[in-house]
N, C-alpha and C. Protein backbone atom coordinates (compact mmCIF):
# COMPACT_ATOMS: atom_id res chain seq x y z
N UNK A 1 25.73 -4.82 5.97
CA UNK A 1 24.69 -4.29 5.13
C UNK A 1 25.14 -2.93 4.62
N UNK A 2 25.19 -2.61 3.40
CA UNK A 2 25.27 -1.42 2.50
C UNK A 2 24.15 -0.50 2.24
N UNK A 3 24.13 0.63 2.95
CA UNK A 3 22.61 1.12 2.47
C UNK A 3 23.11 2.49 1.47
N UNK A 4 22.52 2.90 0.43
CA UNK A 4 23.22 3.48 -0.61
C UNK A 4 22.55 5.09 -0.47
N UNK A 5 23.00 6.36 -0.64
CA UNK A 5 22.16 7.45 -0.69
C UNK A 5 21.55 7.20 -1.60
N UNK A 6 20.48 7.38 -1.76
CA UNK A 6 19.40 7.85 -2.15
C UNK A 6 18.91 9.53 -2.96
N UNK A 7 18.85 9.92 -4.02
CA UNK A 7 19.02 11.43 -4.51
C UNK A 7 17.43 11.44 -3.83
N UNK A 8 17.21 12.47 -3.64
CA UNK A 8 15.62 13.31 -3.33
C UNK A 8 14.88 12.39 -2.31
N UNK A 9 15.49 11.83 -1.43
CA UNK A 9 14.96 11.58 -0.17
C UNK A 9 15.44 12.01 1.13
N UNK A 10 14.59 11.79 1.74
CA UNK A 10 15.01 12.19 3.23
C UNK A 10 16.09 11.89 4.24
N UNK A 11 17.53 12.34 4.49
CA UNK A 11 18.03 12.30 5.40
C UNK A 11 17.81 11.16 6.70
N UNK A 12 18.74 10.11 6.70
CA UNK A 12 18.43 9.28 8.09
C UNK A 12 19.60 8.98 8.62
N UNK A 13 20.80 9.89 8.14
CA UNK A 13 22.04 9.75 9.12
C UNK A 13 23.14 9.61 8.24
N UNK A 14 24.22 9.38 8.77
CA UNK A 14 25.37 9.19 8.06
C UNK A 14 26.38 7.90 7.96
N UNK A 15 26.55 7.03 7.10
CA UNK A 15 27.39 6.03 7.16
C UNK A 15 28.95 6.49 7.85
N UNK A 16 29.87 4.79 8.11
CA UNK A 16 30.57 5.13 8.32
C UNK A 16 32.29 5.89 7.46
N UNK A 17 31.38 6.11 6.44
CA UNK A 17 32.73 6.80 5.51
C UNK A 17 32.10 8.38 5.40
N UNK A 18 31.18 8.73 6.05
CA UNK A 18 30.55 10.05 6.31
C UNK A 18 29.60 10.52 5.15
N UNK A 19 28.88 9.27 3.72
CA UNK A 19 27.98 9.63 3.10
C UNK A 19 26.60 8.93 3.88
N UNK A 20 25.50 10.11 3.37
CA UNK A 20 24.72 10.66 4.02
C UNK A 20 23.45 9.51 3.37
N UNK A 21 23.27 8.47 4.49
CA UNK A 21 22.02 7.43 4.00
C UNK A 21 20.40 7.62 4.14
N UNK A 22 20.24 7.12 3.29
CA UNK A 22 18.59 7.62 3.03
C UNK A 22 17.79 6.16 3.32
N UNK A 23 16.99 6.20 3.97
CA UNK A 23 16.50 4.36 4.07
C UNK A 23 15.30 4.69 3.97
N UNK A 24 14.31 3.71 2.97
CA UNK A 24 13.05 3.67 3.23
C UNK A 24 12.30 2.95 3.92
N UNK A 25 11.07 3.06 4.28
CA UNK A 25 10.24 2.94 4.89
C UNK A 25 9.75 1.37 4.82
N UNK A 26 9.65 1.43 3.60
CA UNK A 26 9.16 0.15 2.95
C UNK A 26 7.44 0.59 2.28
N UNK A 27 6.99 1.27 2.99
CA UNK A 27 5.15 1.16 2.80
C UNK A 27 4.94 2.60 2.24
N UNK A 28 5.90 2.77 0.87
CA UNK A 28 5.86 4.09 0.01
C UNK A 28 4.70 4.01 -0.59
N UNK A 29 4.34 2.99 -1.18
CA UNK A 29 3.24 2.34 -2.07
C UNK A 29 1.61 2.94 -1.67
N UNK A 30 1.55 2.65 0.31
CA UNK A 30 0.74 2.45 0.59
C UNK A 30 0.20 3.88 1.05
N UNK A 31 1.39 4.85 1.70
CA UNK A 31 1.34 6.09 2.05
C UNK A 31 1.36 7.09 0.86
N UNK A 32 1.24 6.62 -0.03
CA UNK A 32 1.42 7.91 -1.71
C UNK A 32 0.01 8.33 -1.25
N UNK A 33 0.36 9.95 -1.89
CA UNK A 33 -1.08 10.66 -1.53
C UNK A 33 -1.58 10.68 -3.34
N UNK A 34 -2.82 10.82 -3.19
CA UNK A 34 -3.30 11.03 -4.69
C UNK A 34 -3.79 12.38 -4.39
N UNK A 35 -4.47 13.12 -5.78
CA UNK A 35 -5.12 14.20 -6.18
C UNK A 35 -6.60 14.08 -6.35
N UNK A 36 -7.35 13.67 -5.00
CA UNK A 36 -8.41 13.39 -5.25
C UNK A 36 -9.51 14.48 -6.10
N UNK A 37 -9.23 15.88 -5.68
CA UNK A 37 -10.05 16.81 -6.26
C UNK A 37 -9.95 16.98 -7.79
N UNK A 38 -8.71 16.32 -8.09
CA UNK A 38 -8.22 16.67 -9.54
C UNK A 38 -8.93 15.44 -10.14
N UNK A 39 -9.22 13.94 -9.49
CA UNK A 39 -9.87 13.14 -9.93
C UNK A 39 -10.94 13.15 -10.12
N UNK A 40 -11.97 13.89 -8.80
CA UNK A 40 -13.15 13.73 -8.94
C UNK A 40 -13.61 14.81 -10.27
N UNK A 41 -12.95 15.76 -10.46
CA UNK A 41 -13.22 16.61 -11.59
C UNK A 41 -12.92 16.11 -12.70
N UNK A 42 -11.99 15.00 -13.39
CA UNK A 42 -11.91 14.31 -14.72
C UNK A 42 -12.92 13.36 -14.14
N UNK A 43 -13.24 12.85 -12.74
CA UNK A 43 -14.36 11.45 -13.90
C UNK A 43 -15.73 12.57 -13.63
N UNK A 44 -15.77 13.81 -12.98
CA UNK A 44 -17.47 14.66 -13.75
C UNK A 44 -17.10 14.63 -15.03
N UNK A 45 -15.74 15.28 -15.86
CA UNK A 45 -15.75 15.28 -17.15
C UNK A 45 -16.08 14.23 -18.01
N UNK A 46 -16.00 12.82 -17.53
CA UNK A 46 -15.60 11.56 -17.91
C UNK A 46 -17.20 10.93 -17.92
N UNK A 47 -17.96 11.70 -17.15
CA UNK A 47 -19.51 11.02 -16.68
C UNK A 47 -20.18 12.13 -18.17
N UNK A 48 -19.57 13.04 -18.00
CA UNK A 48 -20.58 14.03 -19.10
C UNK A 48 -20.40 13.61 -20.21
N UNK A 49 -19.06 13.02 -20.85
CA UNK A 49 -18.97 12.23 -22.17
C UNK A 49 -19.07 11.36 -22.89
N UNK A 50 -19.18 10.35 -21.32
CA UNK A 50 -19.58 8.84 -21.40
C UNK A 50 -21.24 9.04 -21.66
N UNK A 51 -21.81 9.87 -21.10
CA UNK A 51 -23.46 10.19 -20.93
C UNK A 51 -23.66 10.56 -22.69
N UNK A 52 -22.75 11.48 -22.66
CA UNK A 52 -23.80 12.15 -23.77
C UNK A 52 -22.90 11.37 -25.12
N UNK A 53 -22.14 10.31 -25.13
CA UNK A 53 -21.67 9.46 -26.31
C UNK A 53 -22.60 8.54 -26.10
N UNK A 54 -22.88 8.13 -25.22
CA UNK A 54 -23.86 7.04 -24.95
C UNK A 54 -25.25 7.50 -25.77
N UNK A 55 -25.69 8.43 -25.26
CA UNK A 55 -27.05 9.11 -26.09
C UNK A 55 -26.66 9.23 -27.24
N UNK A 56 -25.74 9.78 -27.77
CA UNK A 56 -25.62 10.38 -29.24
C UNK A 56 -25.35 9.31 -30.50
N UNK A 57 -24.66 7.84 -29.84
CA UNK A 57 -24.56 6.59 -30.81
C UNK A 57 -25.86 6.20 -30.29
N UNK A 58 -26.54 6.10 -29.10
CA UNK A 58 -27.77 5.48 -29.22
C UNK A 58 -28.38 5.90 -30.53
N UNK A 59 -28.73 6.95 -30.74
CA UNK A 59 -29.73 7.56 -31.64
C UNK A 59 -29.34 7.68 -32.55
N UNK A 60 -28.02 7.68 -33.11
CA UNK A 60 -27.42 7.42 -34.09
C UNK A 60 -27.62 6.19 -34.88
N UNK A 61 -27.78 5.46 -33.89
CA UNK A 61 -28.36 3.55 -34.54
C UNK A 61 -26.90 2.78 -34.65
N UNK A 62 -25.84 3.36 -33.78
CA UNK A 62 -24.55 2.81 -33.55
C UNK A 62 -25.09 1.93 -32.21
N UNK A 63 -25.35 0.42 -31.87
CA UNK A 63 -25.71 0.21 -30.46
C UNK A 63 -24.16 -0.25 -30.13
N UNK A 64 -23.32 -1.54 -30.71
CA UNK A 64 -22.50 -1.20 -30.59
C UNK A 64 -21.33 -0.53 -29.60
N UNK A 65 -21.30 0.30 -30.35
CA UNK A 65 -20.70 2.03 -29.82
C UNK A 65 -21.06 2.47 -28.43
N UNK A 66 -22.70 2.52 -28.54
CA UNK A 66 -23.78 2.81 -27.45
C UNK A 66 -23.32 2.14 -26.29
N UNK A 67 -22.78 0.65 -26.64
CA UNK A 67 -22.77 -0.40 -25.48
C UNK A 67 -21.58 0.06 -24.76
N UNK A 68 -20.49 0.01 -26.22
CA UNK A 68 -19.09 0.73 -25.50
C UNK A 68 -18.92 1.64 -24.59
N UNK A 69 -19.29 3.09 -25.13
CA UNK A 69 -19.64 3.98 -24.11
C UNK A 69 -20.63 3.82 -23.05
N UNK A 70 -21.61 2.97 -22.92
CA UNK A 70 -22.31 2.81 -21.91
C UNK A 70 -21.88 2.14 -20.83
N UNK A 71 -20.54 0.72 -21.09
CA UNK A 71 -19.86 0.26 -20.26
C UNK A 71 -18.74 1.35 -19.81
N UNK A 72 -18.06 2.55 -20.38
CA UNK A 72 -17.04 3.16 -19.93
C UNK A 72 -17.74 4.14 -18.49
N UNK A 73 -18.83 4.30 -19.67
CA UNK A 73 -19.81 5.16 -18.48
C UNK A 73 -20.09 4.34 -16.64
N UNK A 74 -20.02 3.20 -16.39
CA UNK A 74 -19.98 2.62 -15.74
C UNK A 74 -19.04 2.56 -15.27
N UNK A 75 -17.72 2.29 -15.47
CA UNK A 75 -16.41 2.62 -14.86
C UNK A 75 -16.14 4.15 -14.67
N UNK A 76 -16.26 5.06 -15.33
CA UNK A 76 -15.93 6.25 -14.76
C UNK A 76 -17.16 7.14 -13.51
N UNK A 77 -18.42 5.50 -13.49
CA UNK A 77 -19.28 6.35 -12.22
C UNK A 77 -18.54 5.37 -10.69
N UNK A 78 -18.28 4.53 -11.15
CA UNK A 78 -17.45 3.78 -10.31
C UNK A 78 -16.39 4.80 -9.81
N UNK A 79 -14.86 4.93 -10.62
CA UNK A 79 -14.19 5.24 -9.68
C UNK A 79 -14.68 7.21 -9.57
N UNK A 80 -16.11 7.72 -9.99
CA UNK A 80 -16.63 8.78 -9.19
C UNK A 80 -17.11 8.58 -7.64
N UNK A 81 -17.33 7.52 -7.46
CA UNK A 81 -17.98 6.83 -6.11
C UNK A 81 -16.85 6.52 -5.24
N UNK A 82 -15.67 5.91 -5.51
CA UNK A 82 -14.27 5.98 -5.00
C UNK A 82 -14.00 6.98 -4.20
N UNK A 83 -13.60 7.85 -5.27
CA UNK A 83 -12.81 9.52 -5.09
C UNK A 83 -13.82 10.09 -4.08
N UNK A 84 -14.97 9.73 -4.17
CA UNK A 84 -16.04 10.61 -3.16
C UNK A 84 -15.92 9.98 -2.09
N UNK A 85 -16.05 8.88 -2.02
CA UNK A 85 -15.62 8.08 -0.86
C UNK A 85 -14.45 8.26 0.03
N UNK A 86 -13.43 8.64 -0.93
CA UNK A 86 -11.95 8.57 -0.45
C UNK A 86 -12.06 10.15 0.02
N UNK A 87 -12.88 11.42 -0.48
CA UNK A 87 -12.57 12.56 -0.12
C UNK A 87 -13.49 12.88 1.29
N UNK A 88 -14.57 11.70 1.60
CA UNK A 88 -15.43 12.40 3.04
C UNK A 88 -14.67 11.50 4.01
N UNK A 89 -13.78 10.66 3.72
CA UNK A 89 -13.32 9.52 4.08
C UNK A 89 -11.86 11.02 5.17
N UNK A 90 -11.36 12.05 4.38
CA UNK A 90 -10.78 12.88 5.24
C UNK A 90 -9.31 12.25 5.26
N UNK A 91 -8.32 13.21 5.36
CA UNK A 91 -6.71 12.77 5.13
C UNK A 91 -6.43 11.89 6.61
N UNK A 92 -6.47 10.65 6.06
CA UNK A 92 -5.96 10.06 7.07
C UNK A 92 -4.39 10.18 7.59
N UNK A 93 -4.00 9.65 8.76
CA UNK A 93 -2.50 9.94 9.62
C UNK A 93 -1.15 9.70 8.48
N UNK A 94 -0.20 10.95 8.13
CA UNK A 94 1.11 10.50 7.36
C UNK A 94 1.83 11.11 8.17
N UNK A 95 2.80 10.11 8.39
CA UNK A 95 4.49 10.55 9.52
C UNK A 95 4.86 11.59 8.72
N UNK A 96 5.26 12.06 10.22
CA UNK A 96 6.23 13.59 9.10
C UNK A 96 7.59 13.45 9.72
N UNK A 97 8.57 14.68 9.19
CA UNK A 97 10.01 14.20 9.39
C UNK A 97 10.36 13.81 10.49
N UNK A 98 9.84 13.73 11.71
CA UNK A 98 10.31 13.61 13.23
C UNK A 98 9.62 11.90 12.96
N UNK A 99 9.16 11.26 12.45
CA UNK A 99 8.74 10.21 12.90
C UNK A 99 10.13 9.41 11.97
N UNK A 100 11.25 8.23 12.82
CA UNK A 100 11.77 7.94 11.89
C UNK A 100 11.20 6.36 11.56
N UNK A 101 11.71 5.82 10.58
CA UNK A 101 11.14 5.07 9.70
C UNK A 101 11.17 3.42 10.58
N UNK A 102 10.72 2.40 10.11
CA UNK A 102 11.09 1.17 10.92
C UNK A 102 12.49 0.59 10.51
N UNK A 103 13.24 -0.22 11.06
CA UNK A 103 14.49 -0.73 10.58
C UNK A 103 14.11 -1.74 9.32
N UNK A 104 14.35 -1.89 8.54
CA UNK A 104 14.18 -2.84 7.76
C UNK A 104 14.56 -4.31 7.51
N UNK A 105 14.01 -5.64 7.82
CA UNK A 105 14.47 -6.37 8.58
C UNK A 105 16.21 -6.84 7.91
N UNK A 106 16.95 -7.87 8.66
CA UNK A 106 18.13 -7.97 8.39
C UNK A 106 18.23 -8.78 7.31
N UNK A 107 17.33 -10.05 7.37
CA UNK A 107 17.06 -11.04 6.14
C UNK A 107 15.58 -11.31 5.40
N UNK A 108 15.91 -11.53 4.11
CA UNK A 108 14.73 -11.96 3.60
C UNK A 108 14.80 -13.27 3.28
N UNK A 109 13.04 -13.91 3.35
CA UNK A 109 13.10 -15.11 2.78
C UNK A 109 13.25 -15.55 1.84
């Protein structure tokens, strides 16, 4: 098995021609951190525009429009309910450099 360095990852030892191998984890996907505070502040922005486009084609006599923004408005209270969820929800457990990674198995199916 060939495992290749890796630029801008973490250190997991050295092959035997003395370059320096990087192996992942596998569950990068699952451990990515997001920016929840930065989220929950675009969908308040996202609730105030969806709200007040919604009102402003209502009365405009665009329904239409009204409906459009009234369905976006619905998705951006959605993933507001997420992000809030995900932020009382508290940083759950991420390995840090002392934890090393699992072996990755030898074959795939």
């Amino acid at each position: 098995m060939v495992l290749e360095a890796v630029p801008g990852t973490r250190d997991r030892g050295t092959g035997a021609d003395g370059v320096v191998i990087a192996m992942r984890t596998g569950s990068e996907p699952t451990t990515a951190r997001s920016a929840l505070r930065m989220r929950f502040w675009l969908s308040v922005w996202g609730v105030v525009w969806t709200v007040s486009g919604t009102v402003a084609f209502a009365l405009a006599g665009h329904p239409g429009w009204a409906l459009v923004c009234g369905l976006l408005w619905l998705v951006v209270t959605v993933d507001l309910v997420v992000v809030l969820r995900h932020i009382r929800q508290g940083p759950h457990y991420q390995p840090g450099r002392d934890v090393p990674p699992y072996q990755p198995p030898r074959s795939r199916p």
